[in-house]
PDB file of N, CA and C in Angstrom:
ATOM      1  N   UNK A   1      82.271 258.734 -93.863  1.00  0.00           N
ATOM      2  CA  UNK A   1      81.665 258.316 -92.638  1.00  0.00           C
ATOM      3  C   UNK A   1      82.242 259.139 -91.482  1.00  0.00           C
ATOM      4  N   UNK A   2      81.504 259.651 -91.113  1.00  0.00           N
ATOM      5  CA  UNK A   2      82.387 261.678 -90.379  1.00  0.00           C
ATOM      6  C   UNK A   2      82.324 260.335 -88.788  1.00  0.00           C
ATOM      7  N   UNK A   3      81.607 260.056 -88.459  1.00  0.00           N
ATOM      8  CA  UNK A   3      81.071 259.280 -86.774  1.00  0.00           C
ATOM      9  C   UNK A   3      82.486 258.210 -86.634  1.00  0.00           C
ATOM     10  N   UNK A   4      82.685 257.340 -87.462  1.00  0.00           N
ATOM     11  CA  UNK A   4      83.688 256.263 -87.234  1.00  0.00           C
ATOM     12  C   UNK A   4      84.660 256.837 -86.484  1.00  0.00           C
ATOM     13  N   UNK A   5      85.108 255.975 -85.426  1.00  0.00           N
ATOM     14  CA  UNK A   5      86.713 256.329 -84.907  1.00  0.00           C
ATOM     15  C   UNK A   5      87.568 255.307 -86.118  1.00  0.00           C
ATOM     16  N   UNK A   6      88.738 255.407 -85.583  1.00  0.00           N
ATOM     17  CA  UNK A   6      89.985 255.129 -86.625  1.00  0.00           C
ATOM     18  C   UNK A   6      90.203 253.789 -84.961  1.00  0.00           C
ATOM     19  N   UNK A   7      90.637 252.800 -85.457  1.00  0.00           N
ATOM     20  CA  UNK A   7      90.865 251.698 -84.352  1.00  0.00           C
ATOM     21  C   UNK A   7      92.287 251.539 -84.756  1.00  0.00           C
ATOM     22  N   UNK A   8      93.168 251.623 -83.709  1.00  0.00           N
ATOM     23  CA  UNK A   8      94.506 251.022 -84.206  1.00  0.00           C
ATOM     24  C   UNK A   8      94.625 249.927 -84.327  1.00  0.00           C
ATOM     25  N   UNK A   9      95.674 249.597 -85.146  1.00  0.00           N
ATOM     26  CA  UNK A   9      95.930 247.957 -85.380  1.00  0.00           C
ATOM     27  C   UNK A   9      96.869 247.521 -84.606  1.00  0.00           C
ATOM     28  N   UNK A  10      96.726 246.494 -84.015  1.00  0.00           N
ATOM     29  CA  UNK A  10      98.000 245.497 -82.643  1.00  0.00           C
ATOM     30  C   UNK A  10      99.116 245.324 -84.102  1.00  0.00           C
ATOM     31  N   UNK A  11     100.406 245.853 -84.124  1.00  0.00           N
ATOM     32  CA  UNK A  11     101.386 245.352 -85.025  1.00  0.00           C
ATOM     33  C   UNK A  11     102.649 244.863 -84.429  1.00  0.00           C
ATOM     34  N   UNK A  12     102.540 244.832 -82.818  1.00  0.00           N
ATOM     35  CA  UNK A  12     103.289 244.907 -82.193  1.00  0.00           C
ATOM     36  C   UNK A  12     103.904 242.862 -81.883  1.00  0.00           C
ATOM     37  N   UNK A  13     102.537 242.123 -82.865  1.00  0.00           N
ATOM     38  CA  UNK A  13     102.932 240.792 -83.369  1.00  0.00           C
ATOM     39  C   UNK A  13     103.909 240.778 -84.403  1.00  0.00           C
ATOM     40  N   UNK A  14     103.739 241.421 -85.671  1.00  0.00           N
ATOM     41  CA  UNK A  14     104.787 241.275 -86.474  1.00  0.00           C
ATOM     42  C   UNK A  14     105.933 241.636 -85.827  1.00  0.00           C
ATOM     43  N   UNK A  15     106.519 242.463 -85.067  1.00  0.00           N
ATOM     44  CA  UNK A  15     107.324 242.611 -84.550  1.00  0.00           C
ATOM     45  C   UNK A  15     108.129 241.847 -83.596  1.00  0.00           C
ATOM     46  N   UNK A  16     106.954 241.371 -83.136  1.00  0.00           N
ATOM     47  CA  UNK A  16     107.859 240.032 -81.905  1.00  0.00           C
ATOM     48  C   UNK A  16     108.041 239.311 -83.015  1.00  0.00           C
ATOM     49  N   UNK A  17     107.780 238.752 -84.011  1.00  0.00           N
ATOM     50  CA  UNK A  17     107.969 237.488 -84.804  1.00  0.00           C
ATOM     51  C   UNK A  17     109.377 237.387 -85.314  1.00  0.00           C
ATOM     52  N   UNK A  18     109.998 238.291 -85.387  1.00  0.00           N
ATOM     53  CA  UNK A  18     111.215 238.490 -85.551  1.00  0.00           C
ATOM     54  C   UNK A  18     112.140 238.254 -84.828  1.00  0.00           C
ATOM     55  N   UNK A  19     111.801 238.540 -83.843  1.00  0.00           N
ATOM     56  CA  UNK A  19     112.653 238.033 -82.780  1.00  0.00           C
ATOM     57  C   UNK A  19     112.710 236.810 -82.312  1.00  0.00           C
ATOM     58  N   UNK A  20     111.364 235.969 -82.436  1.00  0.00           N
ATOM     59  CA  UNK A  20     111.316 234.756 -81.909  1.00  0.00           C
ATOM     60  C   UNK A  20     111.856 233.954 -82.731  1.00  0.00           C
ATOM     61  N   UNK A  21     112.588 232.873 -81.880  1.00  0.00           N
ATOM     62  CA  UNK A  21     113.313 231.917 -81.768  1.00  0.00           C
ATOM     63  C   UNK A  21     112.996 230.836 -81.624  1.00  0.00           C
ATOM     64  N   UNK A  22     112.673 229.737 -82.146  1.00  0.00           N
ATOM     65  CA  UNK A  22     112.053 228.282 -82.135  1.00  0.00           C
ATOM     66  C   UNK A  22     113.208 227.389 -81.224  1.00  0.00           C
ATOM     67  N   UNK A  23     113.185 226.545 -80.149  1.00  0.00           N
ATOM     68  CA  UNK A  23     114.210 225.642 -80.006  1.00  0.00           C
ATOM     69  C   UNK A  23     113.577 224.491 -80.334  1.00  0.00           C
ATOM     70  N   UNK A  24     113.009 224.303 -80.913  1.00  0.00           N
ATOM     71  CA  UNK A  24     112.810 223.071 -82.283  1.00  0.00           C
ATOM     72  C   UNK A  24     113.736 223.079 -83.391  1.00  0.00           C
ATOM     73  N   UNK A  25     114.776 222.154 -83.282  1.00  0.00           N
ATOM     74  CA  UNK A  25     115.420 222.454 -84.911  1.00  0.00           C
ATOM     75  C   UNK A  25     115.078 221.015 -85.345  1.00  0.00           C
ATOM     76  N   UNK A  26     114.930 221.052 -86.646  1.00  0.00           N
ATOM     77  CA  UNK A  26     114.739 219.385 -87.074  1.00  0.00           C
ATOM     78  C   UNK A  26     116.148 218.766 -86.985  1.00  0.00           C
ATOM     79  N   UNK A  27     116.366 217.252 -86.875  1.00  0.00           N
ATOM     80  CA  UNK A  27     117.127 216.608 -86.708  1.00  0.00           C
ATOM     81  C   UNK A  27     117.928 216.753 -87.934  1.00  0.00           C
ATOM     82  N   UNK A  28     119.673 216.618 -87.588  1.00  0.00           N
ATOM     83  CA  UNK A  28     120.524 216.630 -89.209  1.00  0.00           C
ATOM     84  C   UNK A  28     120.560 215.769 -89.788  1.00  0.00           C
ATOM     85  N   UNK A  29     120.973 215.581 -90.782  1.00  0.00           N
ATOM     86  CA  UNK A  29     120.874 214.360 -91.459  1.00  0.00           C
ATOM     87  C   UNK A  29     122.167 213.963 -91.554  1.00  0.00           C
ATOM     88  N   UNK A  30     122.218 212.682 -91.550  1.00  0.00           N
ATOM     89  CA  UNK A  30     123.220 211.755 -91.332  1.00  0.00           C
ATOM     90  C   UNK A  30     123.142 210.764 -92.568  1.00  0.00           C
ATOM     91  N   UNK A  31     123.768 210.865 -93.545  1.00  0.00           N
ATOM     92  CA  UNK A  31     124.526 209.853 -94.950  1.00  0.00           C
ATOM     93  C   UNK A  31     124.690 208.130 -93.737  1.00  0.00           C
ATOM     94  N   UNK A  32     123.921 207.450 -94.972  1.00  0.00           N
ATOM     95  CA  UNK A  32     123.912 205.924 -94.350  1.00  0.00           C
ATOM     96  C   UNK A  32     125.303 205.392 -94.861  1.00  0.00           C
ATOM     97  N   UNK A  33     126.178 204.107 -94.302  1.00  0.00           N
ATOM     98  CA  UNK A  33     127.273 203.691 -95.336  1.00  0.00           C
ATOM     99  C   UNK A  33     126.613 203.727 -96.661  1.00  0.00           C
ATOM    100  N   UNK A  34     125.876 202.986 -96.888  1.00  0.00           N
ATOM    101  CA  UNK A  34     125.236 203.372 -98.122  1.00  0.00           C
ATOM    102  C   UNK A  34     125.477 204.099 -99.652  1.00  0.00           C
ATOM    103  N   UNK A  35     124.818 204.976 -98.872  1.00  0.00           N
ATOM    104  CA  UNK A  35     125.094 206.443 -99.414  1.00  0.00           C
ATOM    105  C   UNK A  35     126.931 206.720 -99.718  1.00  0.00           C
ATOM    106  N   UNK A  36     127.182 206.603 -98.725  1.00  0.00           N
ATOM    107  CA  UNK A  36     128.249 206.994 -98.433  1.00  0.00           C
ATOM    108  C   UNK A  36     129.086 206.500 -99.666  1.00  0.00           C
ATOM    109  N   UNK A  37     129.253 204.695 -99.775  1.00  0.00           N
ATOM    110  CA  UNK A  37     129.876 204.019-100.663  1.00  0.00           C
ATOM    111  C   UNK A  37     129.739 203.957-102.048  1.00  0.00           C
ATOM    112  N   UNK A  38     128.173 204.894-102.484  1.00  0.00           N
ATOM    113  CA  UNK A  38     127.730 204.785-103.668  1.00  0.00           C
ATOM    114  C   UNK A  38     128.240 206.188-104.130  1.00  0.00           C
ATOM    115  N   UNK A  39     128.611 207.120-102.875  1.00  0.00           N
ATOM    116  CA  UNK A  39     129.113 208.084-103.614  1.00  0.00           C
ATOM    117  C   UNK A  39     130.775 207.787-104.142  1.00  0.00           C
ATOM    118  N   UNK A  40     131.341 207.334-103.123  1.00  0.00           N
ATOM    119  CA  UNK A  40     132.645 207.123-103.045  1.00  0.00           C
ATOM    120  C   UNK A  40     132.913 206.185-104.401  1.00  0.00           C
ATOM    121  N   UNK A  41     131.979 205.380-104.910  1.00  0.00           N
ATOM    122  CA  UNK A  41     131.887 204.532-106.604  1.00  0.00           C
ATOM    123  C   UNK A  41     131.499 205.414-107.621  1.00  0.00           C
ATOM    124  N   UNK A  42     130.998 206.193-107.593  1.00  0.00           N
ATOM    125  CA  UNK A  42     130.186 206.885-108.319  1.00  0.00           C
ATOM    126  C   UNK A  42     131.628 207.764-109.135  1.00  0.00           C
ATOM    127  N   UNK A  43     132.333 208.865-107.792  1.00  0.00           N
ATOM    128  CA  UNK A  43     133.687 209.451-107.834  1.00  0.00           C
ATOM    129  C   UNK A  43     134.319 208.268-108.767  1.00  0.00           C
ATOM    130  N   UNK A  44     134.966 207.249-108.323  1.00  0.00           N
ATOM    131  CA  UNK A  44     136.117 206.514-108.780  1.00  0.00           C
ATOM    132  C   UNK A  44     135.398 206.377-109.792  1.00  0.00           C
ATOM    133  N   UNK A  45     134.336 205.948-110.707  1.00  0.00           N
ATOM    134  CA  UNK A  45     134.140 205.784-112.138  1.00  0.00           C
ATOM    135  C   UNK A  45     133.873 206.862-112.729  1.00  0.00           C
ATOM    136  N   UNK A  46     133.633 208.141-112.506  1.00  0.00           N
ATOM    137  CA  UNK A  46     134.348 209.131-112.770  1.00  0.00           C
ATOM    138  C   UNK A  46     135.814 209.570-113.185  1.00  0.00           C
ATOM    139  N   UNK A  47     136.474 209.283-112.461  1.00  0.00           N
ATOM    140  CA  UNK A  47     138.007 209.246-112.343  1.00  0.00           C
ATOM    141  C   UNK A  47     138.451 208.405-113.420  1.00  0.00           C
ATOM    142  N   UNK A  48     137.682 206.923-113.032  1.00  0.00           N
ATOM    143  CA  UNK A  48     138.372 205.836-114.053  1.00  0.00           C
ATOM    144  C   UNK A  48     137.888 206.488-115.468  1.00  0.00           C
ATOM    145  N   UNK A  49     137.046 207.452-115.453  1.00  0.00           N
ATOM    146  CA  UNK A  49     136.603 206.996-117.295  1.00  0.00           C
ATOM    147  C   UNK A  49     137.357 208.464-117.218  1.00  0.00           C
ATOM    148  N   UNK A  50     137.528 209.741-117.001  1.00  0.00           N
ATOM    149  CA  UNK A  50     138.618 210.291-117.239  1.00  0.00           C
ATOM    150  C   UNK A  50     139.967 209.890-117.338  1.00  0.00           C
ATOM    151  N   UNK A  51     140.885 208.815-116.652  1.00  0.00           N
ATOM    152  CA  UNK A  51     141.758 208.341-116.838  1.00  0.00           C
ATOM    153  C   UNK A  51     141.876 207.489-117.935  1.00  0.00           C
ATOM    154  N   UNK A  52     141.096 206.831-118.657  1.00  0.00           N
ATOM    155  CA  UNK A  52     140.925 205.939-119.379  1.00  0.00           C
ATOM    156  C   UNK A  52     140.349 206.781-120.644  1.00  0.00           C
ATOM    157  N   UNK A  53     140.329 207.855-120.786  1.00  0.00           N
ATOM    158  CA  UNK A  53     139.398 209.029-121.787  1.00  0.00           C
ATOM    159  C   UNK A  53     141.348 209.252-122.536  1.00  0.00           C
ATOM    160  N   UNK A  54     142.013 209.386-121.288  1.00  0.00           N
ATOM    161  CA  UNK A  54     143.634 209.847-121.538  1.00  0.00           C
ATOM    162  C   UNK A  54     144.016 208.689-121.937  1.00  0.00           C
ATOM    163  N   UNK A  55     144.155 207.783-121.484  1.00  0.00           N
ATOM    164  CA  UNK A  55     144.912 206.664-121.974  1.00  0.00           C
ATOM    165  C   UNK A  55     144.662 206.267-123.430  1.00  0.00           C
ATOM    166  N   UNK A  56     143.051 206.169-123.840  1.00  0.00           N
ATOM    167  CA  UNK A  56     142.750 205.576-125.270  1.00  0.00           C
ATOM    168  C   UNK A  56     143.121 207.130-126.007  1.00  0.00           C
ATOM    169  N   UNK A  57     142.940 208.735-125.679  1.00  0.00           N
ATOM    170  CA  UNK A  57     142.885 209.396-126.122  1.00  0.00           C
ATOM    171  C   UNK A  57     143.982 210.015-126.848  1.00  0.00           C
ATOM    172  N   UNK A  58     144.754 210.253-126.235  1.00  0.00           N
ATOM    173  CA  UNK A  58     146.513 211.040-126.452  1.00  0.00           C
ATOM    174  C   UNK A  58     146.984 210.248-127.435  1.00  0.00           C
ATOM    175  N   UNK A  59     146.948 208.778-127.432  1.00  0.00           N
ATOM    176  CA  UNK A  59     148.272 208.348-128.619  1.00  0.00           C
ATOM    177  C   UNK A  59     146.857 208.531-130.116  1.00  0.00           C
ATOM    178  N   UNK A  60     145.689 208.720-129.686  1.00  0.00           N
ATOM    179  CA  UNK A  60     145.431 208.714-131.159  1.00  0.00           C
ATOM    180  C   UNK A  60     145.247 210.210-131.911  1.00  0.00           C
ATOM    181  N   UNK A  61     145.492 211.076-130.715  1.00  0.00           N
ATOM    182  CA  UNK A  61     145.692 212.563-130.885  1.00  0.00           C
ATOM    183  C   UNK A  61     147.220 212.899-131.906  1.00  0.00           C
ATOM    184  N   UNK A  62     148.129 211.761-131.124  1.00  0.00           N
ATOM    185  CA  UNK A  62     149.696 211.781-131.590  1.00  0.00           C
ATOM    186  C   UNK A  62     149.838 212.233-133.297  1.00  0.00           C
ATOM    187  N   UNK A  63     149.973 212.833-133.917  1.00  0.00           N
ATOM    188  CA  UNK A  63     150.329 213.298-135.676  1.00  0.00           C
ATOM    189  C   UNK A  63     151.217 211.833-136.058  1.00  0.00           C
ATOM    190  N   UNK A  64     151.950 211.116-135.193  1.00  0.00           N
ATOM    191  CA  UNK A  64     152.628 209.686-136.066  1.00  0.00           C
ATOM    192  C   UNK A  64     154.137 210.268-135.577  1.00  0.00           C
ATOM    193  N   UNK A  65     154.603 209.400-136.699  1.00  0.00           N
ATOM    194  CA  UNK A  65     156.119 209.873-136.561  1.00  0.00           C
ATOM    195  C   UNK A  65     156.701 210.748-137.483  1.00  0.00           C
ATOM    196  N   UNK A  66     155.629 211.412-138.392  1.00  0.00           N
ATOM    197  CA  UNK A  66     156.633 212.694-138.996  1.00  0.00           C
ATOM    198  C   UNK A  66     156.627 212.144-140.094  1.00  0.00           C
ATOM    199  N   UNK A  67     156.437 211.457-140.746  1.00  0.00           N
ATOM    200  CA  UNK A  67     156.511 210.871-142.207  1.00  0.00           C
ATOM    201  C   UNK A  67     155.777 211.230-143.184  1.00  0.00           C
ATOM    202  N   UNK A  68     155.900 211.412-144.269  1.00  0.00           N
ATOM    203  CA  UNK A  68     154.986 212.202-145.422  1.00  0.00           C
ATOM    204  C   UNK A  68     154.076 210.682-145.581  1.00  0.00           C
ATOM    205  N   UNK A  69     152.972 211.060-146.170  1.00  0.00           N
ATOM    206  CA  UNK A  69     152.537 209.456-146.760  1.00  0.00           C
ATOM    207  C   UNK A  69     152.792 209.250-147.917  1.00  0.00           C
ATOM    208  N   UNK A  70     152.620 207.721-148.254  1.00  0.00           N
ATOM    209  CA  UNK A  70     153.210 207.518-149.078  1.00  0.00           C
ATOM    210  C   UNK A  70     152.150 208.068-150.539  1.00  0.00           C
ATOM    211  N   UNK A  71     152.523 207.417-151.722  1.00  0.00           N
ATOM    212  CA  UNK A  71     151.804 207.952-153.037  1.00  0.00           C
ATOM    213  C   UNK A  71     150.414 207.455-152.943  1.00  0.00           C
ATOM    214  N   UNK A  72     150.343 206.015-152.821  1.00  0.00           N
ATOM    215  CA  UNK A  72     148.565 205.977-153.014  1.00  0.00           C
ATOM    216  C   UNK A  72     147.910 206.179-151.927  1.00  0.00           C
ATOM    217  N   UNK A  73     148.542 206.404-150.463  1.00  0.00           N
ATOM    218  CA  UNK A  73     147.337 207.316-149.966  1.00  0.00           C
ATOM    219  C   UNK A  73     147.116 209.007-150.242  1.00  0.00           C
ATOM    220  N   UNK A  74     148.478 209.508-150.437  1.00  0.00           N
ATOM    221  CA  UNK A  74     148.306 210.444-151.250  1.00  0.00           C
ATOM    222  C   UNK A  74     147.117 210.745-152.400  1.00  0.00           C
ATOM    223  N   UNK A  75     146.938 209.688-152.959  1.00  0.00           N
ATOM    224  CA  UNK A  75     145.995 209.874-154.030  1.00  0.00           C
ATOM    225  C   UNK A  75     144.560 209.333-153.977  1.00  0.00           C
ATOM    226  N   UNK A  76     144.709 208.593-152.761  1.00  0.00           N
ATOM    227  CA  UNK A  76     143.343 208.574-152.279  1.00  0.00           C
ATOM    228  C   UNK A  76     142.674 209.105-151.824  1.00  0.00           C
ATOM    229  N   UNK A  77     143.457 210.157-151.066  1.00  0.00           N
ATOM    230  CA  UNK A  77     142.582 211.287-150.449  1.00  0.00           C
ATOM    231  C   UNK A  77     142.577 212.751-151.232  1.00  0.00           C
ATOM    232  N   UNK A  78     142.812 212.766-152.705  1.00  0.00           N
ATOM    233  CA  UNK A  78     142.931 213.511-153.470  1.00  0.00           C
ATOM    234  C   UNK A  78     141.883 213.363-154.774  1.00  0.00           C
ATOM    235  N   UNK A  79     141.587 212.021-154.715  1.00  0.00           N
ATOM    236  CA  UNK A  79     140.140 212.074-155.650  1.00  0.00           C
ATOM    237  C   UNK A  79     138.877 212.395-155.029  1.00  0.00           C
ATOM    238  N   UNK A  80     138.918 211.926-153.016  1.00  0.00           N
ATOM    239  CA  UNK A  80     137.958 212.199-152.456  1.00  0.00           C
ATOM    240  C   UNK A  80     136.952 213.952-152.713  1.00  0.00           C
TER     241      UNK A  80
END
């Protein structure tokens, strides 16, 4: 099409858009007690069942006191 001119394009919008600045910010959010206390329970039974994971856990981890066993468990776990 030899006749057409070439029209420039306004780009000089994308460009401001960058720069602009909204002083609209949405409001922050603010945790109700609520919230707050269900997290703060949530943590401690956390805690408690790790603490309590150690307590039931370790003495049954323990090997005993070092003692051979005796003959018939010896031999019970030898026909198994």
């Amino acid at each position: 099409m030899p006749g057409r001119t070439q029209e420039s394009i306004p780009f000089a919008f994308v460009a401001e858009a960058d720069r602009f600045r909204s002083d609209i910010q949405p409001p922050k959010y603010r945790a109700t007690p609520g919230e707050i206390a269900g997290r703060w329970l949530v943590g401690l039974l956390v805690v408690g069942g790790l603490a309590a994971s150690m307590v039931f856990g370790v003495p049954a981890l323990q090997s005993g006191s070092g003692e051979a066993p005796s003959g018939s468990e010896t031999a019970a776990t030898q026909s198994d």
